[in-house]
N, C-alpha and C. Protein backbone atom coordinates (compact mmCIF):
# COMPACT_ATOMS: atom_id res chain seq x y z
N UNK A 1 16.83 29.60 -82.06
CA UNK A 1 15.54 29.02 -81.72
C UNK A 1 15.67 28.17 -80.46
N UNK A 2 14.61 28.42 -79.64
CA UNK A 2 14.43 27.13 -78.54
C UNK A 2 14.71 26.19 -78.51
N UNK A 3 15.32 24.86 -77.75
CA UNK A 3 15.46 23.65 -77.84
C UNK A 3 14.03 22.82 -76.86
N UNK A 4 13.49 22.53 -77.88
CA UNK A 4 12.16 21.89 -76.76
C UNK A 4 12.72 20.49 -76.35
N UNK A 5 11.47 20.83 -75.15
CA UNK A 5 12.03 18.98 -74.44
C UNK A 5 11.02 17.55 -75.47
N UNK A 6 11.65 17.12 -76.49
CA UNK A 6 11.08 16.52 -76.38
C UNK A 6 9.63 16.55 -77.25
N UNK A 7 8.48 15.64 -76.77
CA UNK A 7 7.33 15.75 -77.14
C UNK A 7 6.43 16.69 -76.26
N UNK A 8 6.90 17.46 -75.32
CA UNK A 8 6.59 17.99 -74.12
C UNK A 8 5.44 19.08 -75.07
N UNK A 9 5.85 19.90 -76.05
CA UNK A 9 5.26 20.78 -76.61
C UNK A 9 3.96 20.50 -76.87
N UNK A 10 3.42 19.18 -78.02
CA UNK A 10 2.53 19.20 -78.51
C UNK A 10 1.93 18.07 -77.48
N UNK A 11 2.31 17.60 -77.05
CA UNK A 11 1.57 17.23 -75.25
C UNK A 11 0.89 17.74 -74.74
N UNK A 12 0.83 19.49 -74.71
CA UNK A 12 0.17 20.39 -73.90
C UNK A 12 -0.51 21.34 -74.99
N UNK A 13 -0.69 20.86 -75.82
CA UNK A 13 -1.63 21.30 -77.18
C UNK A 13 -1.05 22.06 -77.93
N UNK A 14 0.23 22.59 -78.19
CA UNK A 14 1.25 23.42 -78.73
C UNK A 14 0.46 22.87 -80.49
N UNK A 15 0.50 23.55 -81.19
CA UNK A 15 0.70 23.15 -82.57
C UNK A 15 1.80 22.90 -83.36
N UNK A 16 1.78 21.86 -83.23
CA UNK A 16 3.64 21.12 -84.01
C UNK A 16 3.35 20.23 -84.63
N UNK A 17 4.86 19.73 -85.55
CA UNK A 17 4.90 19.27 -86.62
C UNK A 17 6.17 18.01 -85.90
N UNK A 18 6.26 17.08 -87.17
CA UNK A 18 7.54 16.19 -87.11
C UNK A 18 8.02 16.72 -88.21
N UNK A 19 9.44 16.91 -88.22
CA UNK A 19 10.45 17.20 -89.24
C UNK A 19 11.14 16.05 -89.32
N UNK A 20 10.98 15.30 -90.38
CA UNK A 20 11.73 13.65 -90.27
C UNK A 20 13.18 13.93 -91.39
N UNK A 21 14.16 13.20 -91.19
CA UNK A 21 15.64 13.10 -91.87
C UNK A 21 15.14 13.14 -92.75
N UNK A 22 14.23 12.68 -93.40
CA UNK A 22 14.38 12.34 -94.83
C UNK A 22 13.68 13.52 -95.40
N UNK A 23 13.32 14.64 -94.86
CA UNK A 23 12.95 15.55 -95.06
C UNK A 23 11.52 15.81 -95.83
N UNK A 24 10.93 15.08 -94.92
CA UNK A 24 9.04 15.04 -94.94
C UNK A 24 8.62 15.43 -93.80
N UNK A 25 7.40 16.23 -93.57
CA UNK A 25 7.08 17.08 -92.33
C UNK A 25 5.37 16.54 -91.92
N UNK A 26 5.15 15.81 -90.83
CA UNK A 26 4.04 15.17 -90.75
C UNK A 26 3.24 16.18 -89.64
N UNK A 27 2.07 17.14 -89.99
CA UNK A 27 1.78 18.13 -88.93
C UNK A 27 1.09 17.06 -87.61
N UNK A 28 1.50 17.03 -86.70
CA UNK A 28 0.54 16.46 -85.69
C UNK A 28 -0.83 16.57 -85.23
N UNK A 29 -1.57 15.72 -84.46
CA UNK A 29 -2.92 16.03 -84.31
C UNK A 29 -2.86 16.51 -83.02
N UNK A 30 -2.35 17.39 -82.45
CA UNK A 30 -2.20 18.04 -80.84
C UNK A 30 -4.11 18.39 -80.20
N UNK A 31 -4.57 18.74 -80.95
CA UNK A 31 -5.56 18.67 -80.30
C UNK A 31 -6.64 17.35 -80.08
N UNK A 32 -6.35 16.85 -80.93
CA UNK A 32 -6.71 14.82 -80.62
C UNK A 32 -5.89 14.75 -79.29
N UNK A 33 -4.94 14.37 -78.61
CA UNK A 33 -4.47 14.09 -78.17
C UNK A 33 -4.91 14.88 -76.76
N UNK A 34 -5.47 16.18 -76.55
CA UNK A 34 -6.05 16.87 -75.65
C UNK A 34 -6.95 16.98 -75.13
N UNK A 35 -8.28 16.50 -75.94
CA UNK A 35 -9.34 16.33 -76.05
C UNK A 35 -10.01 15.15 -75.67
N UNK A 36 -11.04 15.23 -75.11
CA UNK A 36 -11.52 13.87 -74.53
C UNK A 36 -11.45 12.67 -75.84
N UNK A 37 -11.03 11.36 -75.22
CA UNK A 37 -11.20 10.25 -76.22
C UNK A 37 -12.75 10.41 -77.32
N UNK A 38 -12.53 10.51 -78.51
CA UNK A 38 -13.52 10.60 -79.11
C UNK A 38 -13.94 9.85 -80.89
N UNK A 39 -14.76 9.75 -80.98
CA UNK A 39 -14.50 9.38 -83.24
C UNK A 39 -13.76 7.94 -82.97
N UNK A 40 -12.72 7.69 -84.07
CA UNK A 40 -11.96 6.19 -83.89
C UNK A 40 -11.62 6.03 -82.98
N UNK A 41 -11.14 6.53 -81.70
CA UNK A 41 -10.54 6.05 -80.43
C UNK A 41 -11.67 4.87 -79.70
N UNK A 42 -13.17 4.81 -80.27
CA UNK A 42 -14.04 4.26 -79.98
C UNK A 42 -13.80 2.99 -80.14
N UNK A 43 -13.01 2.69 -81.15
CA UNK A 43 -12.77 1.13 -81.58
C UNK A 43 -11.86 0.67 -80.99
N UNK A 44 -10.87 1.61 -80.29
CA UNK A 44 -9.71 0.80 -79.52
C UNK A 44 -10.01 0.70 -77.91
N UNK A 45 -10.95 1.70 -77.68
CA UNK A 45 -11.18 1.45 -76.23
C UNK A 45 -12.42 -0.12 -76.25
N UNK A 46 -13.53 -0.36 -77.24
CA UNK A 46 -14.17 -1.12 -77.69
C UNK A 46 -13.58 -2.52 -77.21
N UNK A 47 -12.35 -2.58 -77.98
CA UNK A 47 -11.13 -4.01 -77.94
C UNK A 47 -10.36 -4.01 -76.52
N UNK A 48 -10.66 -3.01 -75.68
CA UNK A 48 -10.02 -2.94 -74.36
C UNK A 48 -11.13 -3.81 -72.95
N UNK A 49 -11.03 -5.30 -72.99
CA UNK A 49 -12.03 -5.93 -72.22
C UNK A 49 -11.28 -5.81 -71.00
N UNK A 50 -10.29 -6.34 -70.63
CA UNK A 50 -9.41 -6.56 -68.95
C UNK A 50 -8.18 -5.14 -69.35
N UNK A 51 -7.13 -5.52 -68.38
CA UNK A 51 -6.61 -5.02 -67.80
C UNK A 51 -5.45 -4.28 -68.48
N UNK A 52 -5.17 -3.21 -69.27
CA UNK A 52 -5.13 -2.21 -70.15
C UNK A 52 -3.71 -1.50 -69.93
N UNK A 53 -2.14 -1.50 -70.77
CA UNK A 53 -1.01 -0.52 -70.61
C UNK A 53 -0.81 0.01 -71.62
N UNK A 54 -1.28 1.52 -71.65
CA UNK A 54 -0.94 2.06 -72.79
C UNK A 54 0.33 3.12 -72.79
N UNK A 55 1.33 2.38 -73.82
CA UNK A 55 2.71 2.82 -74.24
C UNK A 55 2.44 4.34 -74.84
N UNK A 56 3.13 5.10 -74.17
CA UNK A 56 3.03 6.56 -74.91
C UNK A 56 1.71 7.25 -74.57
N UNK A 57 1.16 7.42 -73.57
CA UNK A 57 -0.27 7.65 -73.04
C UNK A 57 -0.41 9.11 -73.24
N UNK A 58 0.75 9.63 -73.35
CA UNK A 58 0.56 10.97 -73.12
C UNK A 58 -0.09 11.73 -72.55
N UNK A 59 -1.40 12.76 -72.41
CA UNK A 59 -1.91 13.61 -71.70
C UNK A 59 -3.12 12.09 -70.86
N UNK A 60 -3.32 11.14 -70.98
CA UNK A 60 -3.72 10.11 -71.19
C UNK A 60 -5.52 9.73 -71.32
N UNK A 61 -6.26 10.78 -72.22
CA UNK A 61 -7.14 10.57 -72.54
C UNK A 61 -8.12 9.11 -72.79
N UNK A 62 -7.24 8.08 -73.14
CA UNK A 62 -7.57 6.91 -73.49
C UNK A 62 -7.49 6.60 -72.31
N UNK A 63 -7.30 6.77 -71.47
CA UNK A 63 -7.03 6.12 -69.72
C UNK A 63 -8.07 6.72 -69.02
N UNK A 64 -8.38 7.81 -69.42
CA UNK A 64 -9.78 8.45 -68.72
C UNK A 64 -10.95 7.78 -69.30
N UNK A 65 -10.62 7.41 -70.42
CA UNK A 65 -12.00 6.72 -71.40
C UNK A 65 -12.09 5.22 -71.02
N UNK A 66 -11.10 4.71 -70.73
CA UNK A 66 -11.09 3.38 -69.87
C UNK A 66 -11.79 3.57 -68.69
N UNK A 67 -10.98 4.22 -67.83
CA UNK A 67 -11.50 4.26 -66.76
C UNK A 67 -12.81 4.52 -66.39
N UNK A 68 -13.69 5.21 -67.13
CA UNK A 68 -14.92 5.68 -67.18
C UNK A 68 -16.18 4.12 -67.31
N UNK A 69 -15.43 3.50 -68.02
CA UNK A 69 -15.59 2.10 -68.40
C UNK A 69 -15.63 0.91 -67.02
N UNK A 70 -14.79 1.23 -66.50
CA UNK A 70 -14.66 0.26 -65.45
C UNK A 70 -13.49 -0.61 -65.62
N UNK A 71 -12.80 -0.56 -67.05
CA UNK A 71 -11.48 -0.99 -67.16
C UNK A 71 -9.91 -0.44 -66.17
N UNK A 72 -9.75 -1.46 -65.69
CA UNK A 72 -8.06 -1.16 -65.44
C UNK A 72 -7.03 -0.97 -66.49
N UNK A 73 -6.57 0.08 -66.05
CA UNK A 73 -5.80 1.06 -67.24
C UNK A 73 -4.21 1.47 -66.54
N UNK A 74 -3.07 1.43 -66.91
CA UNK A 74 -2.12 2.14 -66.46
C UNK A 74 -1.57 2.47 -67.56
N UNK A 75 -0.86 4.12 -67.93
CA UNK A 75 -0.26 4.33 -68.73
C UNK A 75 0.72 4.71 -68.62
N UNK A 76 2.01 5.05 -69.61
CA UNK A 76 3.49 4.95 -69.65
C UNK A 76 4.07 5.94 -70.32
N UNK A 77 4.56 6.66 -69.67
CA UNK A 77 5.04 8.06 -70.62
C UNK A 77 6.70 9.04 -70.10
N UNK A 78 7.37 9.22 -70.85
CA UNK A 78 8.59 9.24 -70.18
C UNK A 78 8.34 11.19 -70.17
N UNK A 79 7.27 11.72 -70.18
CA UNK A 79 7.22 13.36 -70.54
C UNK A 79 6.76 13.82 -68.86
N UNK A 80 7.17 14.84 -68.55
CA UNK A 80 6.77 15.69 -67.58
C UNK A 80 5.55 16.02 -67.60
N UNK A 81 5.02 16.43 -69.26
CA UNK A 81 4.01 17.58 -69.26
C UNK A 81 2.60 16.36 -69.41
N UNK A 82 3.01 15.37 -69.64
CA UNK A 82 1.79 13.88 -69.62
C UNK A 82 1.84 13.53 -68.17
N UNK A 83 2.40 13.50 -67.49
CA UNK A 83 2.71 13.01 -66.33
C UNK A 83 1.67 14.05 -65.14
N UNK A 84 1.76 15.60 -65.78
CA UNK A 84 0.80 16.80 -65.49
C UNK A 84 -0.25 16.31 -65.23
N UNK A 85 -0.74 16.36 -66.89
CA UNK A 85 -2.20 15.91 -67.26
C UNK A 85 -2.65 14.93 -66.63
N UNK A 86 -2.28 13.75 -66.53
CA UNK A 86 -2.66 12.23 -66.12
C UNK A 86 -2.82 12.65 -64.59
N UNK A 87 -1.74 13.41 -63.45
CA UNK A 87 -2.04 13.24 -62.47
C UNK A 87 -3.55 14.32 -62.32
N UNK A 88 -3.54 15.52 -62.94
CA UNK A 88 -4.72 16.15 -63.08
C UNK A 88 -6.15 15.29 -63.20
N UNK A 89 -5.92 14.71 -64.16
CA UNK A 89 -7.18 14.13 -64.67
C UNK A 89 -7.57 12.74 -63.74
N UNK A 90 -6.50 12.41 -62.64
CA UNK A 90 -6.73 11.52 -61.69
C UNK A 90 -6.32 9.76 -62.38
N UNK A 91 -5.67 9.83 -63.19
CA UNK A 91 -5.60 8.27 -63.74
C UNK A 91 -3.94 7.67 -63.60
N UNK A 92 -3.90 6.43 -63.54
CA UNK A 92 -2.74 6.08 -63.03
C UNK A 92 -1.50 6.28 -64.05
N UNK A 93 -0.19 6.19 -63.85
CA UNK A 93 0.66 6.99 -65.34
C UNK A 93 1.93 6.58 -64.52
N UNK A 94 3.08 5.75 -64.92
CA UNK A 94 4.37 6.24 -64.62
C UNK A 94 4.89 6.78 -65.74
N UNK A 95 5.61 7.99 -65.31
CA UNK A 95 6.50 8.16 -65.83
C UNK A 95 7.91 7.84 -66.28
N UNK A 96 8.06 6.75 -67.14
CA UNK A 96 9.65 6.24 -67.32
C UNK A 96 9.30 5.69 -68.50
N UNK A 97 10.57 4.62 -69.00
CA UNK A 97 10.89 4.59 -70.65
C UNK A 97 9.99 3.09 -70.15
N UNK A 98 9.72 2.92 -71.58
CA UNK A 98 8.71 1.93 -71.38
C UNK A 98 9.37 0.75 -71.51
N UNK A 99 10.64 0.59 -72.10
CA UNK A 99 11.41 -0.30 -72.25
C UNK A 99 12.26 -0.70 -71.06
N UNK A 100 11.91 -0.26 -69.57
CA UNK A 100 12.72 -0.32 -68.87
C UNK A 100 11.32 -1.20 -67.83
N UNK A 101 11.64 -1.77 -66.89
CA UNK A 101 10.89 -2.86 -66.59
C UNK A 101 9.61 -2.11 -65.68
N UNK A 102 8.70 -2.65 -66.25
CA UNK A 102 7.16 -2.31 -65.83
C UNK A 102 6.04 -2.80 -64.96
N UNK A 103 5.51 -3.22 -63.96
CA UNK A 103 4.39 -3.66 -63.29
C UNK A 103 4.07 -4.96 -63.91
N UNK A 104 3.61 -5.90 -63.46
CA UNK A 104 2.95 -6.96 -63.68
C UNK A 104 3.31 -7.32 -65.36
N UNK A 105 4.15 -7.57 -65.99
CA UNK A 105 5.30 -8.29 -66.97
C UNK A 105 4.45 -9.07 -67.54
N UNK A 106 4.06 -9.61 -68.47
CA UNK A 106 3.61 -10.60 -68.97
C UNK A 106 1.80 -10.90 -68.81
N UNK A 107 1.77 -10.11 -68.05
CA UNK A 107 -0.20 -10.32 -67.77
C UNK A 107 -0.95 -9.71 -67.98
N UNK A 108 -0.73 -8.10 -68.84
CA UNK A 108 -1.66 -7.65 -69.04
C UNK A 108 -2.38 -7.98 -70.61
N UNK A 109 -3.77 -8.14 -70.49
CA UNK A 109 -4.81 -8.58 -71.53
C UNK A 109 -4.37 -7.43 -72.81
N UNK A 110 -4.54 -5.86 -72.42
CA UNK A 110 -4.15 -5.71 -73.63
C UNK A 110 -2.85 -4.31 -73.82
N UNK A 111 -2.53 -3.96 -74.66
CA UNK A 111 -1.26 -2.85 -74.90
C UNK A 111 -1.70 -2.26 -76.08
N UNK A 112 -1.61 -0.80 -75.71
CA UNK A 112 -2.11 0.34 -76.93
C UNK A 112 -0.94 1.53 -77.25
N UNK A 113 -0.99 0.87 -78.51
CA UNK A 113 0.19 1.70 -79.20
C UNK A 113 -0.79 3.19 -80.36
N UNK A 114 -0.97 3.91 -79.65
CA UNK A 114 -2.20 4.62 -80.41
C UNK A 114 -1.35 6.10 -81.12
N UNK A 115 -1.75 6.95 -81.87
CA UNK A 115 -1.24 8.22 -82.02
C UNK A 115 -0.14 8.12 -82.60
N UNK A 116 0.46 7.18 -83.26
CA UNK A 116 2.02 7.07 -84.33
C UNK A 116 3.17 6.45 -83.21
N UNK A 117 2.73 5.84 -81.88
CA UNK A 117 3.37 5.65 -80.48
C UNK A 117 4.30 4.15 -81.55
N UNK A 118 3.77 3.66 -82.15
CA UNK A 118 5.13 2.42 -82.94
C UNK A 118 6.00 3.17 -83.22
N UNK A 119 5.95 4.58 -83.42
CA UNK A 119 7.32 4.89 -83.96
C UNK A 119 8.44 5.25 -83.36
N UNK A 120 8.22 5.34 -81.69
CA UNK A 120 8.88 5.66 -80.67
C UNK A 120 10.07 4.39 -80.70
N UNK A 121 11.41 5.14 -80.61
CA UNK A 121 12.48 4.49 -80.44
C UNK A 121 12.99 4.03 -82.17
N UNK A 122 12.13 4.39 -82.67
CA UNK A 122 12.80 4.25 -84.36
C UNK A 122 12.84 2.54 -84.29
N UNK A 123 12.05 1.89 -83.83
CA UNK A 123 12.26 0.40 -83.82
C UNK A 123 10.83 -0.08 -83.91
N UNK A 124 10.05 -0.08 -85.19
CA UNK A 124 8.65 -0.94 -84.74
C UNK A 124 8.62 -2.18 -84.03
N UNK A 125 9.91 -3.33 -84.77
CA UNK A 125 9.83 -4.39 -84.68
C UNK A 125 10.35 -4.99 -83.42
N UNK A 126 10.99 -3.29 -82.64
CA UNK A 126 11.44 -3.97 -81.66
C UNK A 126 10.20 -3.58 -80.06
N UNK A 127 9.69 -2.54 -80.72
CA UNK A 127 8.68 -2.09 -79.58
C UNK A 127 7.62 -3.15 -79.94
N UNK A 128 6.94 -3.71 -80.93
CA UNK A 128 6.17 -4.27 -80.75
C UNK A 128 6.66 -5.86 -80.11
N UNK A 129 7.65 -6.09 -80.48
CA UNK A 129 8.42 -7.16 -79.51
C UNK A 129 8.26 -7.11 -77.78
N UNK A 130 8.67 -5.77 -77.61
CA UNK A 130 8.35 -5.29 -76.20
C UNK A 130 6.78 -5.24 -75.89
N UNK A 131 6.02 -5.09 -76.58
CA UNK A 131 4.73 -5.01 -76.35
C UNK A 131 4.27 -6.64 -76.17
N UNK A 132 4.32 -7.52 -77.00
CA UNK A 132 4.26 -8.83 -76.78
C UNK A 132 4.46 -9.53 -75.75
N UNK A 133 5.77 -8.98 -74.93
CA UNK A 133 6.07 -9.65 -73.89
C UNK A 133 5.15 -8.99 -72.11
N UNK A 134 4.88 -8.08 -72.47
CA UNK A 134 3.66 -7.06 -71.34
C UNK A 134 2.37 -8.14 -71.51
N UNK A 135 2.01 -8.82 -72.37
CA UNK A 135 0.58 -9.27 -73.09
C UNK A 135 0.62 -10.77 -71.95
N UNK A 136 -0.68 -10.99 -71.60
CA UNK A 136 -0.53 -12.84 -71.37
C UNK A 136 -1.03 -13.42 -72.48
N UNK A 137 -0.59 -14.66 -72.36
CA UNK A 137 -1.28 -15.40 -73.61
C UNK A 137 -2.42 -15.40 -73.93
N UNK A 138 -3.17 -14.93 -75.34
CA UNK A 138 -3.96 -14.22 -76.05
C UNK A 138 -4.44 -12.67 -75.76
N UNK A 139 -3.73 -12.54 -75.07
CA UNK A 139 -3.87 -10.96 -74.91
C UNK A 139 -3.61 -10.10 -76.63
N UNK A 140 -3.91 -8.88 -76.56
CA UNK A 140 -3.98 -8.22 -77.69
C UNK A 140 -2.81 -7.05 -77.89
N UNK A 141 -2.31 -6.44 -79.16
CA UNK A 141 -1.13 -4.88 -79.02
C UNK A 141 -2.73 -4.54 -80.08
N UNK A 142 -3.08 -3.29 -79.17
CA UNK A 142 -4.28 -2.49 -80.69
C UNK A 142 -3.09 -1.42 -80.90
N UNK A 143 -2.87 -1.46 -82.07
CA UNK A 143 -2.17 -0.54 -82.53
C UNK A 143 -2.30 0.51 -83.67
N UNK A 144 -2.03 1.82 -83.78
CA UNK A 144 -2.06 2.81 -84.94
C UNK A 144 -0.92 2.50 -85.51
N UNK A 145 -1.39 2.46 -87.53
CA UNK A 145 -0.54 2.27 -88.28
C UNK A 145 -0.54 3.45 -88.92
N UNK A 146 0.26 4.14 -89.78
CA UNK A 146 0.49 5.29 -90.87
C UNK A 146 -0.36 4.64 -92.15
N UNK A 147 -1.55 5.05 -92.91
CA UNK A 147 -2.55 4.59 -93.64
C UNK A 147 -1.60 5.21 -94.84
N UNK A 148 -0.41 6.49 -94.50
CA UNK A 148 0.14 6.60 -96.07
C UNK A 148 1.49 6.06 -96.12
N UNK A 149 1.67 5.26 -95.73
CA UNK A 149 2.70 4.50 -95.57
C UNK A 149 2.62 2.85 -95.67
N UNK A 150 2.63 2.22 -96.68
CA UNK A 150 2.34 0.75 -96.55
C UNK A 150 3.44 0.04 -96.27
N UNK A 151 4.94 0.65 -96.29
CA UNK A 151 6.25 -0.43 -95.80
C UNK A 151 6.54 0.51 -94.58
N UNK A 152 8.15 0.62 -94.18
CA UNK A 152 8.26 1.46 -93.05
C UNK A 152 9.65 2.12 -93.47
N UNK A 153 9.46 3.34 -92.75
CA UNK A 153 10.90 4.03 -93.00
C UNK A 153 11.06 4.80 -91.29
N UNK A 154 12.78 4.08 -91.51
CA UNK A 154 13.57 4.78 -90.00
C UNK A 154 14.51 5.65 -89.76
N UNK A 155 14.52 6.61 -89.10
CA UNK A 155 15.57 7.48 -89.05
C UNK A 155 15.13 8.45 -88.03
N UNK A 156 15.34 9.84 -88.06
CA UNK A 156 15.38 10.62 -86.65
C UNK A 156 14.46 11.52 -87.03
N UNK A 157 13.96 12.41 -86.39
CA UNK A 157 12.65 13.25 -86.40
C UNK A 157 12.55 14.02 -85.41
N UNK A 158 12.87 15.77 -85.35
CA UNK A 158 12.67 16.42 -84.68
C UNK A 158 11.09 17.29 -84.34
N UNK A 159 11.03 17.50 -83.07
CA UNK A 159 9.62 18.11 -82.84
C UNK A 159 9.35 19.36 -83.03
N UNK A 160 9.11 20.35 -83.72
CA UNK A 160 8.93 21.94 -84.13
C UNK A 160 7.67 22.51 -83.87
N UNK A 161 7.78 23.47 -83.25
CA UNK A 161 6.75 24.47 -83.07
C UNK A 161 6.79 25.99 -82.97
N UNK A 162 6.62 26.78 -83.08
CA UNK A 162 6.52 28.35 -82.77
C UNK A 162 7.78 28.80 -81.90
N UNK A 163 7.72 27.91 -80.25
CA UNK A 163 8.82 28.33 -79.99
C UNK A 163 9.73 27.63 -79.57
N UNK A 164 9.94 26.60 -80.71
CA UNK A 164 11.25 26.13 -81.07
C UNK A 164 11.33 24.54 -81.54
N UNK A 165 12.17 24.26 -81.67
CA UNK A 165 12.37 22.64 -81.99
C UNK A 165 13.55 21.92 -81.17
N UNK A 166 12.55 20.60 -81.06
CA UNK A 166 14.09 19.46 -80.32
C UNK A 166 15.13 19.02 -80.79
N UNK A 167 15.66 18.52 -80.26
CA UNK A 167 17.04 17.51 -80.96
C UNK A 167 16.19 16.37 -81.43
N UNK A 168 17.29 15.71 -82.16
CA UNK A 168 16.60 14.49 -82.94
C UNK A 168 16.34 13.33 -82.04
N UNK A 169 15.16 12.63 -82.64
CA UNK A 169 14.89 11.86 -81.89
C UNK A 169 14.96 10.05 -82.41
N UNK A 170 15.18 9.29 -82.16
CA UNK A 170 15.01 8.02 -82.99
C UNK A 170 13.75 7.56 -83.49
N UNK A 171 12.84 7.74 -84.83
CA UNK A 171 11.98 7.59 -84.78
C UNK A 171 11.25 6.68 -85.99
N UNK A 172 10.35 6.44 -86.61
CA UNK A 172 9.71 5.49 -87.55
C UNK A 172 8.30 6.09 -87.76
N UNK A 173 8.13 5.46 -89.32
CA UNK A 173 6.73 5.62 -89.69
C UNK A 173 6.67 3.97 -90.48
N UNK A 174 5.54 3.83 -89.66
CA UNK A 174 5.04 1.61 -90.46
C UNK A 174 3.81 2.14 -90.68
N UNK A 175 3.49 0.81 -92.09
CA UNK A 175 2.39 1.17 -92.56
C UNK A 175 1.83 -0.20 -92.16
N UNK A 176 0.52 -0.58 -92.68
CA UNK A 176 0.18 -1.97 -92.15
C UNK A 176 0.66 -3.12 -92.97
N UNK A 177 1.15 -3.44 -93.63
CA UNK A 177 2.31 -4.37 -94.34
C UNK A 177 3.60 -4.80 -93.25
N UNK A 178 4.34 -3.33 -93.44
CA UNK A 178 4.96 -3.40 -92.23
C UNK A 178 5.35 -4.14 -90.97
N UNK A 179 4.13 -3.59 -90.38
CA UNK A 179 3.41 -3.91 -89.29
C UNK A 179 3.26 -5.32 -89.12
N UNK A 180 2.48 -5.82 -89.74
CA UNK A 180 2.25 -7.07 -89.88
C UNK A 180 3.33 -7.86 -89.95
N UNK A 181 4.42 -7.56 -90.57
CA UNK A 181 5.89 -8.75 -90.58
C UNK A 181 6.45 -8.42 -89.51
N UNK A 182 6.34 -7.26 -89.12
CA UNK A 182 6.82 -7.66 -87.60
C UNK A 182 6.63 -7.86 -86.47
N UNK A 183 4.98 -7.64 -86.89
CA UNK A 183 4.04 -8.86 -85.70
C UNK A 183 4.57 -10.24 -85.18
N UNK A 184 4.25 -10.52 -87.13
CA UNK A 184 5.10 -12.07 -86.64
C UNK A 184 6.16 -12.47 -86.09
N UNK A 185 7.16 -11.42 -86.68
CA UNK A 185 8.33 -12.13 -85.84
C UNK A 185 8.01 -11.80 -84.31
N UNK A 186 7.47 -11.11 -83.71
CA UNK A 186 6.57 -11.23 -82.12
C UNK A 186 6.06 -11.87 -81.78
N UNK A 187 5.79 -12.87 -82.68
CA UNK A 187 4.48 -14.06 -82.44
C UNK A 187 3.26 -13.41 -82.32
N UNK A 188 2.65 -11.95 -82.74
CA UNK A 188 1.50 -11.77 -82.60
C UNK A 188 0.92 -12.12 -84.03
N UNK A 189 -0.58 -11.98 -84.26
CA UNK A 189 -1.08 -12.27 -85.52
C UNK A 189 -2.24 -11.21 -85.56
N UNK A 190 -2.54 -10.94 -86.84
CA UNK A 190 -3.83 -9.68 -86.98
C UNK A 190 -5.42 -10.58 -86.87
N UNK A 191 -5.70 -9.95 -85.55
CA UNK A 191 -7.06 -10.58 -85.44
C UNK A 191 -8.09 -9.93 -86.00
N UNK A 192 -7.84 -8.56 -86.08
CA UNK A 192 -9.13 -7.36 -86.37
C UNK A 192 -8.29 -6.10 -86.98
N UNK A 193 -8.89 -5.54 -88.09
CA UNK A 193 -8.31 -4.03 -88.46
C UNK A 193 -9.54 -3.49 -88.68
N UNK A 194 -9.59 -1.70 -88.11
CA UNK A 194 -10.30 -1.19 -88.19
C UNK A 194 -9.49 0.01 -89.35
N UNK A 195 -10.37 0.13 -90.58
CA UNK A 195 -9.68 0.56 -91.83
C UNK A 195 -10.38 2.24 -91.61
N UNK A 196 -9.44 3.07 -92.89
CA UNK A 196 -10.30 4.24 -92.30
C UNK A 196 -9.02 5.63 -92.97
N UNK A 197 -9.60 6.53 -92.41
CA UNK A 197 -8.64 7.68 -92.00
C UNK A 197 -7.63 7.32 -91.25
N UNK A 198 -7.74 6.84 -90.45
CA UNK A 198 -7.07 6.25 -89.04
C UNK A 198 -7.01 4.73 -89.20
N UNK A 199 -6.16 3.93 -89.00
CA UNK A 199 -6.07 2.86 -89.30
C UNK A 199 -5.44 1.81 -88.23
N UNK A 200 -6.29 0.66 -87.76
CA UNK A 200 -5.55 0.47 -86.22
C UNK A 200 -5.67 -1.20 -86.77
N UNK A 201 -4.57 -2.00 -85.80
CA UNK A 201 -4.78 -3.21 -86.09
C UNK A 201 -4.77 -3.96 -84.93
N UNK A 202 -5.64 -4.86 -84.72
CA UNK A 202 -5.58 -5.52 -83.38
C UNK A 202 -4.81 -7.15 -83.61
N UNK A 203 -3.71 -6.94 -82.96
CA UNK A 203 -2.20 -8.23 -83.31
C UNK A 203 -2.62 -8.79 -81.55
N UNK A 204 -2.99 -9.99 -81.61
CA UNK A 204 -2.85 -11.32 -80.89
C UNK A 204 -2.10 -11.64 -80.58
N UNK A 205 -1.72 -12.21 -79.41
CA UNK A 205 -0.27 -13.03 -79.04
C UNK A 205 -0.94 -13.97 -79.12
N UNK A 206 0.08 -15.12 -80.14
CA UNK A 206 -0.08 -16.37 -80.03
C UNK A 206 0.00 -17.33 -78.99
């Protein structure tokens, strides 16, 4: 079988799945992710007042939906095939690890962890740490939590599709319990949750 790059597949609307270690298979929403911002994404662009970095932007729909807005938006994606889309669709995007040093540090109002993007790097507590420090004081992380998941589980998770699957990747699923304890140790706090199918929480920097 193929070795895909990555998230590159269901980036470009591929229909794929996560195959996680522990041997649970979460199908992805590839066509959410393709499709103009639409349904719950309403509530996170809503909470997006100033100046906007969204971690894991991917094809970066939420950046077109900003932008449409009049919001300043830059998004962050370490994929080729997002990097495509974003320059297509005309919105701003670097491509690199998000953990590696970024534009204006400490000042942006808010950071969107949307689409299961906490689970990147198999570290909630440490990406949302990283997200905290992007934020100025009272700035916001709106973030997607796993609604079937109320604690968190870590380990590796490959990407599968038709024609083929990746190597493992470091990855996580938090539920909003989770989430929340390791807000705090970020110093953020839950100002707003929007409950649901989809489940997002808007964490404050103190």
């Amino acid at each position: 079988m193929t070795a895909l790059a990555g998230f590159d597949a269901p980036l470009a609307g591929v229909p794929s799945s996560l195959h996680c270690s522990d041997g649970s298979e979460i199908p992805l929403d590839t066509h959410r992710w393709t499709d103009p911002a639409g349904g719950c994404d309403e509530w996170l662009l809503r909470h997006c007042t100033g100046p906007t970095v969204d971690l894991g932007c991917g094809p970066g729909r939420l950046l077109v939906a900003l932008g449409a807005r009049g919001v300043p938006a830059l998004g962050v994606d370490g994929s080729a095939v997002a990097a495509g889309y974003c320059r297509h669709h005309g919105v701003s995007m670097l491509r690199t690890d998000l953990f590696g040093p970024l534009p204006d540090e400490g000042s942006w109002a808010h950071v969107l962890l949307a689409d299961g993007n906490l689970g990147i790097g198999g570290d909630p507590a440490g990406l949302l740490l990283r997200a905290a420090r992007l934020l100025s004081p009272g700035g916001t992380v709106l973030v997607e939590v796993d609604p079937r998941h109320p604690h968190e589980w870590r380990g590796t998770a490959r990407v599968s599709c038709d024609d083929g699957v990746s190597d493992p990747l470091p990855w996580a699923i938090c539920g909003s319990r989770a989430t929340i304890r390791a807000a705090a140790r970020a110093g953020l706090r839950v100002t707003d949750v929007h409950p649901g199918t989809r489940v997002f929480l808007e964490l404050t920097r103190r």
